[in-house]
N, C-alpha and C. Protein backbone atom coordinates (compact mmCIF):
# COMPACT_ATOMS: atom_id res chain seq x y z
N UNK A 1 -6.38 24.01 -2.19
CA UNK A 1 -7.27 22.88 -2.44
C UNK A 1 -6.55 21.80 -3.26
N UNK A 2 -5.80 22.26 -4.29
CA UNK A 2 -5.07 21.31 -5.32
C UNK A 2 -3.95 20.60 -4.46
N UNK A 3 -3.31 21.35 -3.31
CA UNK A 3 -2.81 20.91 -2.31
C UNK A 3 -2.90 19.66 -2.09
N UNK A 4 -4.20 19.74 -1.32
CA UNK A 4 -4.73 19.39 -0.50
C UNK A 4 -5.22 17.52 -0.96
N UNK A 5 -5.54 17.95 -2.47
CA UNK A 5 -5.38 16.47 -3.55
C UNK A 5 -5.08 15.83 -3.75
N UNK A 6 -3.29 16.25 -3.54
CA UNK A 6 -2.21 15.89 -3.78
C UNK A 6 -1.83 15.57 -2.67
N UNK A 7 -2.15 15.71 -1.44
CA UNK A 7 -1.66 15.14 -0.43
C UNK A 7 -2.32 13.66 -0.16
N UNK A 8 -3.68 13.82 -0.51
CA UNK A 8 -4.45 12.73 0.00
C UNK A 8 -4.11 11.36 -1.13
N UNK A 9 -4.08 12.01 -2.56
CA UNK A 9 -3.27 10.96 -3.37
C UNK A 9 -2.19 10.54 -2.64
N UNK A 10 -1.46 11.04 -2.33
CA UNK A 10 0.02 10.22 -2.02
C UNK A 10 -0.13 9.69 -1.26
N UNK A 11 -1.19 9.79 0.06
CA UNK A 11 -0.81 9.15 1.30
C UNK A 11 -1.51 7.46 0.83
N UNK A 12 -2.73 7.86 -0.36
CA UNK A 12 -3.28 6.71 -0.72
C UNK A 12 -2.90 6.12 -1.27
N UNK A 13 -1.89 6.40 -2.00
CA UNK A 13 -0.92 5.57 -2.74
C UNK A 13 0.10 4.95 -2.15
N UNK A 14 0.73 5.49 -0.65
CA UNK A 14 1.97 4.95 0.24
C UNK A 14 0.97 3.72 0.57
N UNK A 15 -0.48 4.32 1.14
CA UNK A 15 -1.08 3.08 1.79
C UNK A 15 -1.23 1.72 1.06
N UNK A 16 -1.67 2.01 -0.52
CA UNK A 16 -1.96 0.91 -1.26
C UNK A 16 -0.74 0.47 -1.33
N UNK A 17 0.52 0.58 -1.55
CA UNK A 17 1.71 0.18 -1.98
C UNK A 17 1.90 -0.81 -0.61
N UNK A 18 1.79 -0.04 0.62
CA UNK A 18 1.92 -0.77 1.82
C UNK A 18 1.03 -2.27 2.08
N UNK A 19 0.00 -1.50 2.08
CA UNK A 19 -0.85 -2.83 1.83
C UNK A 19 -0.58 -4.59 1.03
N UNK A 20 -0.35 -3.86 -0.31
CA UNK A 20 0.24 -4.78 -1.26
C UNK A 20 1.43 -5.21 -1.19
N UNK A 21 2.28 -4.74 -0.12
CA UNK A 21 3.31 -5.40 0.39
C UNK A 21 3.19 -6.55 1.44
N UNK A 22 2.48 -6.04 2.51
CA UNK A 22 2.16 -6.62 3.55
C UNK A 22 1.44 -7.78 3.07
N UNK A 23 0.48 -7.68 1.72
CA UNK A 23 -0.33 -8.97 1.36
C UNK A 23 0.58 -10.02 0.77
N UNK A 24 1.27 -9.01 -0.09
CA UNK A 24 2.41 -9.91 -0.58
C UNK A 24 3.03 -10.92 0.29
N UNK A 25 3.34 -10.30 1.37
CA UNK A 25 4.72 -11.10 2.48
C UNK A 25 3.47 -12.56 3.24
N UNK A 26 2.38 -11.74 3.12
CA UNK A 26 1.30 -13.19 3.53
C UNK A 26 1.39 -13.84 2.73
N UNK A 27 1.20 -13.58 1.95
CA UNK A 27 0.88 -14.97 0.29
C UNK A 27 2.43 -15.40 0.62
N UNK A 28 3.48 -15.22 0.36
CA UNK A 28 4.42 -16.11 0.63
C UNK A 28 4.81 -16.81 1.58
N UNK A 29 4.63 -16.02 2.74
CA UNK A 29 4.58 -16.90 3.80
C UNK A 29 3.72 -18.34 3.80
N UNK A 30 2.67 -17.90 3.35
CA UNK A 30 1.94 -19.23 2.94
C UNK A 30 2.11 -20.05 2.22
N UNK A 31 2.79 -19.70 1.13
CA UNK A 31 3.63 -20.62 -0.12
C UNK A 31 4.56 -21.66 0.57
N UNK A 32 5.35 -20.75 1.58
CA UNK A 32 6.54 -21.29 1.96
C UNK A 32 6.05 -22.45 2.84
N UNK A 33 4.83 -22.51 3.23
CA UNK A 33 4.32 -23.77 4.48
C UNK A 33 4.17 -25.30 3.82
C-alpha cells in the first residue's frame, strides 16, 4: 500500500513538473511576440 503512495506521488509530481514546464514554454512564447 505504502508502495503504492509512493508511486502515485511521483507520477504526480513528474506530471506537475511537466505541466509547469509546458506552461512555462507558453508564457514565453508569448513574451517573445
Amino acid at each position: 500500500m505504502i508502495y503504492l503512495w509512493v508511486k502515485i506521488i511521483h507520477l504526480y509530481k513528474e506530471n506537475y513538473q511537466w505541466t509547469l514546464s509546458i506552461w512555462d514554454l507558453d508564457r514565453r512564447a508569448v513574451v517573445n511576440y
